[in-house]
Protein backbone atom coordinates (compact mmCIF):
# COMPACT_ATOMS: atom_id res chain seq x y z
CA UNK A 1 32.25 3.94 -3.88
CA UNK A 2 29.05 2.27 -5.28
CA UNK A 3 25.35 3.56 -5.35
CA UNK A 4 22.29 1.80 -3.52
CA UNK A 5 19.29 1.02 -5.36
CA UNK A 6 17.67 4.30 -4.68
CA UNK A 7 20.86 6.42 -5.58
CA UNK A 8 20.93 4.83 -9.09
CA UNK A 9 17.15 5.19 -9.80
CA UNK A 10 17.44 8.71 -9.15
CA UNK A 11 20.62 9.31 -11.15
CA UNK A 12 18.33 7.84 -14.00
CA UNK A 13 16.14 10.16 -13.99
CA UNK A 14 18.27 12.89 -13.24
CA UNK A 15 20.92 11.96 -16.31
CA UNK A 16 23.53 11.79 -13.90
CA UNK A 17 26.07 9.21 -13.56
CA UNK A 18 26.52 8.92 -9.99
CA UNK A 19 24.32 10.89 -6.98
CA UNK A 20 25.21 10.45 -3.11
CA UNK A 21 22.22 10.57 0.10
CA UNK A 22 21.93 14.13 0.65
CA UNK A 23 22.60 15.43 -2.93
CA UNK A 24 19.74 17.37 -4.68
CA UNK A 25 18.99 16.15 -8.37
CA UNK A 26 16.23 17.57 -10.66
CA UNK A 27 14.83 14.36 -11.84
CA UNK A 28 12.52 13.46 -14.59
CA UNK A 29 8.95 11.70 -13.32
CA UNK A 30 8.56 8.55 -15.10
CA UNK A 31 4.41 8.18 -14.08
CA UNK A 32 2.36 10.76 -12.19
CA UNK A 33 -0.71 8.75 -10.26
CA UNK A 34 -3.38 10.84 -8.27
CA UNK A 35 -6.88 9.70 -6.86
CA UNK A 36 -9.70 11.27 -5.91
CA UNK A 37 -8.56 12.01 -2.08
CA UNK A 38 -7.27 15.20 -3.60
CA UNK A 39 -6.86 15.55 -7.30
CA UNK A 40 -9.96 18.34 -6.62
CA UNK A 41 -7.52 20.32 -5.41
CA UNK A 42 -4.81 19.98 -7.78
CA UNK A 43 -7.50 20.75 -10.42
CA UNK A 44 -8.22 23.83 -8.97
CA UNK A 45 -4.80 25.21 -8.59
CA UNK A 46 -3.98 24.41 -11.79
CA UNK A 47 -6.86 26.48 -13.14
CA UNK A 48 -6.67 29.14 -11.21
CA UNK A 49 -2.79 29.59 -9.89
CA UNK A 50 -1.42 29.69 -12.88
CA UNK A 51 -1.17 31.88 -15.78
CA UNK A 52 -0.71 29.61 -18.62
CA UNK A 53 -1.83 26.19 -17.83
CA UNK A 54 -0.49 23.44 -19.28
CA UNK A 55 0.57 19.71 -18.48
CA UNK A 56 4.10 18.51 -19.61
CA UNK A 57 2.77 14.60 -20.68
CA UNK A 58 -0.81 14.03 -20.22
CA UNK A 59 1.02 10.22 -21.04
CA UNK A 60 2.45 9.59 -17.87
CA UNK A 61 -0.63 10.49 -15.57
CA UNK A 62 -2.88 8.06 -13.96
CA UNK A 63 -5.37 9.36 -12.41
CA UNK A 64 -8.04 6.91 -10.15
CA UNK A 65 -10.91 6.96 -8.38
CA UNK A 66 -10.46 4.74 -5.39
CA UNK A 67 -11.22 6.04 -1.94
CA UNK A 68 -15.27 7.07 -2.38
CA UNK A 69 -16.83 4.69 -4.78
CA UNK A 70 -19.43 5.01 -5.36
CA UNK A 71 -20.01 8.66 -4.28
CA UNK A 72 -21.44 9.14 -1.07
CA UNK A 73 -22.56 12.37 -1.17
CA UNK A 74 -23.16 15.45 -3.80
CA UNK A 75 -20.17 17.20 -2.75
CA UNK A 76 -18.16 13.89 -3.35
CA UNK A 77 -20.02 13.33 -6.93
CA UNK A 78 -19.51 17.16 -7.57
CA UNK A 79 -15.35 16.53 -6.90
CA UNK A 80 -15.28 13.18 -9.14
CA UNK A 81 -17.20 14.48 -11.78
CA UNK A 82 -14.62 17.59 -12.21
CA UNK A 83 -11.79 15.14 -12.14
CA UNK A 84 -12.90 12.82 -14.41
CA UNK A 85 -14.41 15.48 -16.61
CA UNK A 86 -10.75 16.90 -16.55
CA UNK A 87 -9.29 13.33 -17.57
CA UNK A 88 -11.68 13.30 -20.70
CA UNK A 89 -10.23 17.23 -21.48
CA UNK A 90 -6.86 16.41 -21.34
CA UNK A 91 -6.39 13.30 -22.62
CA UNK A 92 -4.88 11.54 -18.87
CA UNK A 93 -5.14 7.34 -18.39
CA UNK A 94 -8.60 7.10 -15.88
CA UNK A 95 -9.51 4.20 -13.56
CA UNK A 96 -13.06 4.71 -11.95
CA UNK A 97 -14.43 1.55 -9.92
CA UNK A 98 -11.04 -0.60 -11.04
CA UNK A 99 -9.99 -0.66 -7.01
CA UNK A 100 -7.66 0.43 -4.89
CA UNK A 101 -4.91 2.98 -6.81
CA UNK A 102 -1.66 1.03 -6.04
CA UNK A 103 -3.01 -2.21 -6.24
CA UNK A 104 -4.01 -0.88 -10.07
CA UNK A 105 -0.87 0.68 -10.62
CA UNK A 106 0.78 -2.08 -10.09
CA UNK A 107 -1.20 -4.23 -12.09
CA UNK A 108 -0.81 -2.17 -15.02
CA UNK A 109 1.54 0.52 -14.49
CA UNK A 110 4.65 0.26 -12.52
CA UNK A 111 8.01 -0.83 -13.81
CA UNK A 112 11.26 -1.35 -12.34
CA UNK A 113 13.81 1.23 -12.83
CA UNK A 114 11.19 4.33 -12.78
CA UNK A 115 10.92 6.98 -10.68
CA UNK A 116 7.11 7.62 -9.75
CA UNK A 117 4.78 10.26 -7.74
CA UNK A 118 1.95 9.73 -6.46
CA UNK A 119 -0.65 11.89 -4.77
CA UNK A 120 -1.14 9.07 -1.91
CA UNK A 121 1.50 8.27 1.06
CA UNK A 122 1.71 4.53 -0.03
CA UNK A 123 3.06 4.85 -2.93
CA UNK A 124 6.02 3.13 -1.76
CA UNK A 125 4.33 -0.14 -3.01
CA UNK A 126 5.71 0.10 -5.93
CA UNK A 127 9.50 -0.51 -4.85
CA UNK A 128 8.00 -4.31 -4.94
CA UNK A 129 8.47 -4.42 -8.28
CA UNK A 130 11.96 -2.23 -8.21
CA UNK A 131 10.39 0.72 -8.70
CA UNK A 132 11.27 4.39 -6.57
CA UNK A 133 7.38 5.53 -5.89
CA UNK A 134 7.01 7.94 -3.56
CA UNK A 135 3.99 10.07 -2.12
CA UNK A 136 4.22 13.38 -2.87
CA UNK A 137 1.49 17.09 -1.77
CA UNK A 138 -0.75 18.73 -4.22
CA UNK A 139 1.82 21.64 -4.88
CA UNK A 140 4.79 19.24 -5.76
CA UNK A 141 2.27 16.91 -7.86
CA UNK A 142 0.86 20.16 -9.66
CA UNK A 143 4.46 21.75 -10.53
CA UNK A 144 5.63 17.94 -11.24
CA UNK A 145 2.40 18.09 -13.80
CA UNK A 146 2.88 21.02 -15.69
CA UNK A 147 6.94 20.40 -15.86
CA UNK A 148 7.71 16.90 -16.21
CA UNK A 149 10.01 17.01 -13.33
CA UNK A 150 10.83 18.10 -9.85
CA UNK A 151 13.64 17.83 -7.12
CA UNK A 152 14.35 15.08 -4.82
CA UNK A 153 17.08 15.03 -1.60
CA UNK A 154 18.83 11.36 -2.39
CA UNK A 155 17.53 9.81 0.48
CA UNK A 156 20.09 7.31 3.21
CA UNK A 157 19.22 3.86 2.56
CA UNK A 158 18.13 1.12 5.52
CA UNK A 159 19.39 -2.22 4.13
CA UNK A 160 17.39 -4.86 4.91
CA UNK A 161 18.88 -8.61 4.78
CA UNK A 162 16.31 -11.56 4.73
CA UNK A 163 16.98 -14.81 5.61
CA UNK A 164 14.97 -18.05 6.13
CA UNK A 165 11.10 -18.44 5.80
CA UNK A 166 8.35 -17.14 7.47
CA UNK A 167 6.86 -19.72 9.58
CA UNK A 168 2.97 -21.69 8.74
CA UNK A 169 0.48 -19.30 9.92
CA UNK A 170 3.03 -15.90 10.13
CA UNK A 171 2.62 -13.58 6.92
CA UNK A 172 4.12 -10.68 5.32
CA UNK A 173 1.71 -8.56 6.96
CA UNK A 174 3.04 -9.66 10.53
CA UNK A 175 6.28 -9.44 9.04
CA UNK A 176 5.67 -5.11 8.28
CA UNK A 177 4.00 -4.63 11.51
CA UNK A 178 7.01 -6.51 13.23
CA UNK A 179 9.30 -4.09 11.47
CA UNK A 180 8.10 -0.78 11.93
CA UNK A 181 7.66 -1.97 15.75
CA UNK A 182 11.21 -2.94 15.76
CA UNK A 183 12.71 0.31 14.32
CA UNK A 184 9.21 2.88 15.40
CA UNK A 185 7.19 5.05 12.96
CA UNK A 186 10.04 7.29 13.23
CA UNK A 187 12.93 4.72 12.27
CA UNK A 188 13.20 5.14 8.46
CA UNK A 189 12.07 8.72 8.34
CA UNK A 190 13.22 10.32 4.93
CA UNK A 191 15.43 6.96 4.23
CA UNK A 192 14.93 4.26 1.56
CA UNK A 193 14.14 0.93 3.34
CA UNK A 194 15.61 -1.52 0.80
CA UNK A 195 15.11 -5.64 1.17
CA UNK A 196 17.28 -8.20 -0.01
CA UNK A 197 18.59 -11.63 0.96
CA UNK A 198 17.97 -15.12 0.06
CA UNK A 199 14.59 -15.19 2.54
CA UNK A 200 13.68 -11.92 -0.39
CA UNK A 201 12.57 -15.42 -2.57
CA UNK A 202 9.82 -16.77 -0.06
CA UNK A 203 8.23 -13.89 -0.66
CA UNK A 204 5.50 -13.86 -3.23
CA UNK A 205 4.39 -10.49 -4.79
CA UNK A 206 1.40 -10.02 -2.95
CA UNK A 207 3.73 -10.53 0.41
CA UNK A 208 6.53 -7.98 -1.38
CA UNK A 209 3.66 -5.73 -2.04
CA UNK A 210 2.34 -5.11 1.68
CA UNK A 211 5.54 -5.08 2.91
CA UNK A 212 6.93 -2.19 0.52
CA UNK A 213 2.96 -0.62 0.50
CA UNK A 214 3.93 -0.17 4.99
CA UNK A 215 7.28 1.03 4.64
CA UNK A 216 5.83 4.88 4.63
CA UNK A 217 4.12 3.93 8.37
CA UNK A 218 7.95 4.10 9.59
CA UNK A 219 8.27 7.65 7.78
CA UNK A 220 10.42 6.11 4.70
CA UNK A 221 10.60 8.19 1.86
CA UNK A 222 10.49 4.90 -0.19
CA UNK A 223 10.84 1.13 -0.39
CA UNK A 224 12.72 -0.81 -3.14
CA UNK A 225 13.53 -4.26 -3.09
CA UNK A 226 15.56 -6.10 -5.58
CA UNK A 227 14.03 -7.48 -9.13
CA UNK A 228 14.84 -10.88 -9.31
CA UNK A 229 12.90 -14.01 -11.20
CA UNK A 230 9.19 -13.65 -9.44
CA UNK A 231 9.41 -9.75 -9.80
CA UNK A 232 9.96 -10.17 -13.73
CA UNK A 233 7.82 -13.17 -13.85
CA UNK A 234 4.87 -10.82 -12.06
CA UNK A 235 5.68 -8.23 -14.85
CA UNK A 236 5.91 -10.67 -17.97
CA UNK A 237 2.17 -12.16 -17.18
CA UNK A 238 1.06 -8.67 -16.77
CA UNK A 239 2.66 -7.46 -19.80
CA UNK A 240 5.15 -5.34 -19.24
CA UNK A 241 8.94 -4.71 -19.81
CA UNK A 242 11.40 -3.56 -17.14
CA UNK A 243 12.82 0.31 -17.43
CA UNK A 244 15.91 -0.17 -15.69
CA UNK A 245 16.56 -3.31 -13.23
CA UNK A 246 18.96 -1.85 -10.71
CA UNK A 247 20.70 -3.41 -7.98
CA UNK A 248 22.92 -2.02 -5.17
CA UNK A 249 26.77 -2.10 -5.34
CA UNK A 250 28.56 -4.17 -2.98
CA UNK A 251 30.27 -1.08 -1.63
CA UNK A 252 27.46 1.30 -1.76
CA UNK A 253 26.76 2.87 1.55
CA UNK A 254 24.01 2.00 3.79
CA UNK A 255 23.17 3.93 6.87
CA UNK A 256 22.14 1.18 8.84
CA UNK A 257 22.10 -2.56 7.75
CA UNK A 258 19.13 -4.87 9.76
CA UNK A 259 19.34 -8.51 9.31
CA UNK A 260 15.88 -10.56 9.41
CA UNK A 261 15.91 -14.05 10.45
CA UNK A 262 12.05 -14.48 9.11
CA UNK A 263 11.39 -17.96 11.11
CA UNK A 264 11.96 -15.18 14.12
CA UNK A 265 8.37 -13.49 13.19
CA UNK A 266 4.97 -14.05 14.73
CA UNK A 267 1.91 -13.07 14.29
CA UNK A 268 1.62 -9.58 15.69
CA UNK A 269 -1.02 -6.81 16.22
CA UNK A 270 -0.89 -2.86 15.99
CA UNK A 271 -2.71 -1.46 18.93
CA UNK A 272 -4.23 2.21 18.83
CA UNK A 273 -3.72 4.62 17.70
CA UNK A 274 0.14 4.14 16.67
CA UNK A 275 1.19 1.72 13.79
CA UNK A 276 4.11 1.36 15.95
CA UNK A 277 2.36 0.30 18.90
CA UNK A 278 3.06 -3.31 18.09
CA UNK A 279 2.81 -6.54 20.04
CA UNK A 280 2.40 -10.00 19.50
CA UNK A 281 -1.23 -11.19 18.53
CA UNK A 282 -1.22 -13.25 21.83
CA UNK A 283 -1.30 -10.06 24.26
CA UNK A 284 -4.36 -9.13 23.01
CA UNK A 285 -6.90 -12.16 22.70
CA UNK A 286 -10.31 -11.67 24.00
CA UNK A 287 -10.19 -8.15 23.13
CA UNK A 288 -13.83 -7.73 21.77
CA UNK A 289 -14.47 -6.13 18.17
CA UNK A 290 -17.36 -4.87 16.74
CA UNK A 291 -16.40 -4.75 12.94
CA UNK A 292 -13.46 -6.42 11.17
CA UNK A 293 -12.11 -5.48 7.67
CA UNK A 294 -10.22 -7.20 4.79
CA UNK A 295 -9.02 -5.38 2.25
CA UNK A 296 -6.70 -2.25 1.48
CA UNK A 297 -3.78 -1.83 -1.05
CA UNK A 298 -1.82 -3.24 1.79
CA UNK A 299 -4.16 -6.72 2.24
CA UNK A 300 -6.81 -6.93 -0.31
CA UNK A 301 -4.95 -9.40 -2.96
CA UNK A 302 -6.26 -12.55 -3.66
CA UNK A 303 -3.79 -14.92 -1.91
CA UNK A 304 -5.11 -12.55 1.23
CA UNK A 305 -8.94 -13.81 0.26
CA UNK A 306 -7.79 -17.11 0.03
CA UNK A 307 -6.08 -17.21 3.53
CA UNK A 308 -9.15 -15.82 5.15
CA UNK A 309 -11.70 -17.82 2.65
CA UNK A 310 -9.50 -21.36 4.17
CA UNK A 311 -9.98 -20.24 8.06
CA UNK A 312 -13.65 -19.09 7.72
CA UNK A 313 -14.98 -21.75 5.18
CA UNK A 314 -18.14 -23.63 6.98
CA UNK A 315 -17.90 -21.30 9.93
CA UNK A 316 -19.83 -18.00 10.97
CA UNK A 317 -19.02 -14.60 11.91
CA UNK A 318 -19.72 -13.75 14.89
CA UNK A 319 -23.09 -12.18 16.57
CA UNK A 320 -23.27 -8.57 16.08
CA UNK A 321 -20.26 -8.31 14.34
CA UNK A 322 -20.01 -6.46 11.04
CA UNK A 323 -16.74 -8.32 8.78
CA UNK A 324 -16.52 -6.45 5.42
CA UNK A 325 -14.40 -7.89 2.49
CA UNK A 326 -13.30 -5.58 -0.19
CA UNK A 327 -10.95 -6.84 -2.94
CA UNK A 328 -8.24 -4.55 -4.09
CA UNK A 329 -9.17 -4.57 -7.37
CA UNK A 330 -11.96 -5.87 -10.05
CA UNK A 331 -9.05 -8.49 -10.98
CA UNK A 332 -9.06 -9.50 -7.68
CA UNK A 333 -12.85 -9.65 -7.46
CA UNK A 334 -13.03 -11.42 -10.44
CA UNK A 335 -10.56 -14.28 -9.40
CA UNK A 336 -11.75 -14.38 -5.92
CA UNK A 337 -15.22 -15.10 -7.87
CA UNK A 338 -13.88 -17.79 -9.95
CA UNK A 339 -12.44 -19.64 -6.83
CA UNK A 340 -15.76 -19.48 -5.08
CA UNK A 341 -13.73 -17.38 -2.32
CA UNK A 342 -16.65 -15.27 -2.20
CA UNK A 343 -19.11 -17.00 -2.06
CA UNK A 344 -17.27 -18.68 0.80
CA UNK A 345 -17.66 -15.42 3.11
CA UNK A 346 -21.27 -14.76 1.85
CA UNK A 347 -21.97 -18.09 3.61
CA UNK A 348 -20.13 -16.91 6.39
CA UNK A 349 -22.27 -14.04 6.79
CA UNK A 350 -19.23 -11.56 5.27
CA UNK A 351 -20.12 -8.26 3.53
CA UNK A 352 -18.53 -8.02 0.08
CA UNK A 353 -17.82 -4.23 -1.04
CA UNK A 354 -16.84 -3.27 -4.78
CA UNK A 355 -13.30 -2.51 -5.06
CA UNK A 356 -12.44 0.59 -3.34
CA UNK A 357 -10.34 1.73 -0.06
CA UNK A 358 -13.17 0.97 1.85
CA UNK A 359 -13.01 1.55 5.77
CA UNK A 360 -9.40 1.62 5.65
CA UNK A 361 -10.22 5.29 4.03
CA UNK A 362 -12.34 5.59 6.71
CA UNK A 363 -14.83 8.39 5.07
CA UNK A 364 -17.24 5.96 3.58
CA UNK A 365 -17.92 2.56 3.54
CA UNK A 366 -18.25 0.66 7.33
CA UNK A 367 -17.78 3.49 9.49
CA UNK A 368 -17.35 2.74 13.14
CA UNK A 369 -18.79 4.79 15.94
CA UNK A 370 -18.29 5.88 19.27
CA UNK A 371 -16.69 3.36 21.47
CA UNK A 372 -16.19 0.72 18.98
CA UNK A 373 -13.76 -1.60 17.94
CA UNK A 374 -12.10 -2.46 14.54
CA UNK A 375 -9.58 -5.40 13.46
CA UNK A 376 -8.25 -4.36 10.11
CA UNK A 377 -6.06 -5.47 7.47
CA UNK A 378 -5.95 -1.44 6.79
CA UNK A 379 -3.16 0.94 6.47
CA UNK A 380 -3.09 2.68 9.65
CA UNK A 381 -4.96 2.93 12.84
CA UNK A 382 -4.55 6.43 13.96
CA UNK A 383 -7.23 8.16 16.25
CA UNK A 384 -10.66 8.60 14.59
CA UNK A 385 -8.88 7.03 11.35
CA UNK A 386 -11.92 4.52 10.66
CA UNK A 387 -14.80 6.73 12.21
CA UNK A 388 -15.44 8.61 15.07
CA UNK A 389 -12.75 9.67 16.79
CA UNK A 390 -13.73 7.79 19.95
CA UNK A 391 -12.98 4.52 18.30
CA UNK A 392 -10.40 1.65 18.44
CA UNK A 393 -8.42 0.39 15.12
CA UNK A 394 -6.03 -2.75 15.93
CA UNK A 395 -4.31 -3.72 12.57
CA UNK A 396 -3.45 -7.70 11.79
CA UNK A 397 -2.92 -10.18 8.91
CA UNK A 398 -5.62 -11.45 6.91
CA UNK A 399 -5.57 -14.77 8.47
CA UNK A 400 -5.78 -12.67 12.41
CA UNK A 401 -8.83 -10.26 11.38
CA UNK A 402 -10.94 -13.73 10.38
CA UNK A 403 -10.23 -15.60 12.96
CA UNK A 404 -11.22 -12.56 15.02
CA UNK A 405 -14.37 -11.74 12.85
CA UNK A 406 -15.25 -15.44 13.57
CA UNK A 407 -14.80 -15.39 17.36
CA UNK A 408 -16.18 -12.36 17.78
CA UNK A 409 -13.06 -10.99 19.59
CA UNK A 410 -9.10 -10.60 18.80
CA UNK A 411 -7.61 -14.00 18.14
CA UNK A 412 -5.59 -16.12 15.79
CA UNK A 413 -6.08 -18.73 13.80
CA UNK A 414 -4.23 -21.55 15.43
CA UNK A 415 -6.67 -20.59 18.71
CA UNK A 416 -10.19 -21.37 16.61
């Protein structure tokens, strides 16, 4: 009986030659990433819960500051400074106004064939590049730390099979949203959603990135899908060597196996306060919106900048309406500057933010208050997520949340 993509990642790092879903393995942590949502707190449990404090490969941690950047307050310096004063201590890899952690981790970090934590739920974007990333507490990142390793229950694996092209104006962000609408926030929970297929080659990375970076909104454990030309080409111009490429057996077991005809999708929209709560874009036009937001390790790459930059350039945003653009990353930034992308939604009347989670995070930058609305290319949309908890988060594709920053309500671009 063959192994799936996430059984044989897992028997890698746990020297094993074979592991089934619902075995236990001790495995071996390739990378150990952590940002400043937390790493406080691991910190202080490492210097004061335990009695000889050490850290098994100061090597394999990453550790960024992503989700308040700059500091917006003293208690928030007070927190960054100890973790980056830490970093400089103990010798660990440190990203401070780089962007958005996965969006950096994948642009210098990830591999395929490893077995990563990370201190952040959407980790999972790293099974773009073949990779088993996974978001993981403060306790199991601290005793991960100071061991080198930890325990894992082999998750069941959802086999996705792509086929066809998504249509002009659809993306991989409608694509997510359509998913975890199909199967609920509760569909994959604890499972590996794996993709595959011939319609696995439309995809660019960017699309294979937000699609992998969602899979945690429909409780997986972890998203892989398989490494084929674009996925090495991605890590040869970034300078990097696979691991371990690693590809599911023929026979290996799935629990569940979802074809995707991808000409099926259409642009869709998240309503609040579920990611889940999905319906197509259409059902909710005229909805009115007081901020939109473009950006996130889910939607802040630059082919996302370019799709909104081609629907917004010579128009305005709306009246009263506050449309922030954050790039995921100073890469990003810097490309989207060399393009004049930009510029393009400066003259648009945009607000461009550093590189950082932004309002996505929701503790920071572009705040909403009581009673109003948000379109967001953002993570999640749960109650009081982006600001007061008397607010409304609907989550869309780049291309939806300009149109809509332009109109001054929900739309799509095809209704401009």
């Amino acid at each position: 009986m063959g192994m799936t993509m996430a059984e044989k990642i897992i028997a890698l790092a746990a020297g094993v030659k074979e592991t089934r879903a619902g075995d236990i393995e001790t495995v071996t942590l390739d990378k150990l990433m952590s940002n400043d949502g937390t790493t406080h707190l691991t910190i202080d449990m490492f210097n004061n819960k335990i009695k000889n404090p050490r850290i098994a490969d100061p090597g394999k941690l990453i550790w960024i500051v992503d989700h308040n950047i700059p500091a917006d307050s003293p208690k928030t310096a007070a927190s960054q400074k100890k973790m980056r004063d830490f970093a400089k201590e103990h010798g660990i890899k440190f990203y401070e106004g780089e962007g958005v952690c996965h969006q950096v981790m994948m642009e210098n970090h990830v591999r395929p064939g490893e077995l990563i934590f990370g201190a952040d739920s959407h980790t999972c974007a790293y099974g773009a590049l073949g990779a088993f990333g996974t978001g993981v507490g403060c306790t199991d990142y601290l005793y991960a730390m100071v061991t080198g390793q930890s325990w894992l229950l082999v998750p069941e694996t959802i086999r996705f099979n792509l086929k066809g092209r998504l249509n002009d104006g659809v993306y991989a962000r409608d694509l997510i949203l359509w998913i975890i609408g199909r199967i609920s926030a509760n569909g994959a929970n604890y499972k590996a959603m794996e993709f595959g297929g011939e319609g696995l080659k439309t995809l660019n990375m960017a699309d294979r990135i937000s699609v992998c970076n969602l899979c945690v909104e429909a409780g997986a454990k972890t998203a892989l899908m398989e490494v084929d030309d674009i996925a090495l080409g991605y890590l040869r111009e970034h300078g990097r060597e696979p691991k371990a490429i690693v590809k599911s057996d023929d026979d290996a077991v799935y629990s569940e196996v979802i074809d995707i005809d991808l000409s099926e999708v259409i642009p869709v929209v998240a309503k609040p306060h579920f990611v889940d709560s999905v319906v197509p874009a259409k059902e909710c036009l005229g909805i009115h919106i007081d901020e939109a937001f473009l950006g996130s390790c889910n939607n802040g790459r630059i082919e996302d900048l370019r799709a909104g930059a081609e629907i917004i350039k010579g128009k305005k945003v709306a009246p009263k309406v506050r449309f922030l653009v954050v790039p995921a990353s100073r890469a990003v930034y810097k490309q989207a500057l060399k393009e004049g992308i930009l510029e393009t939604f400066m003259e648009a009347g945009a607000i461009i933010m550093n590189p950082n989670c932004s309002v996505c995070w929701g503790a920071c930058q572009g705040v909403i208050g009581e009673g109003e609305t948000l379109i967001s290319t953002g993570t999640r949309n749960f109650k009081g997520r982006a600001g007061h908890k008397d607010s409304f988060v609907y989550l869309a594709s780049a291309a939806t949340v300009t149109a809509s920053a332009i109109k001054g309500e929900i739309t799509t671009a095809d209704m401009l």
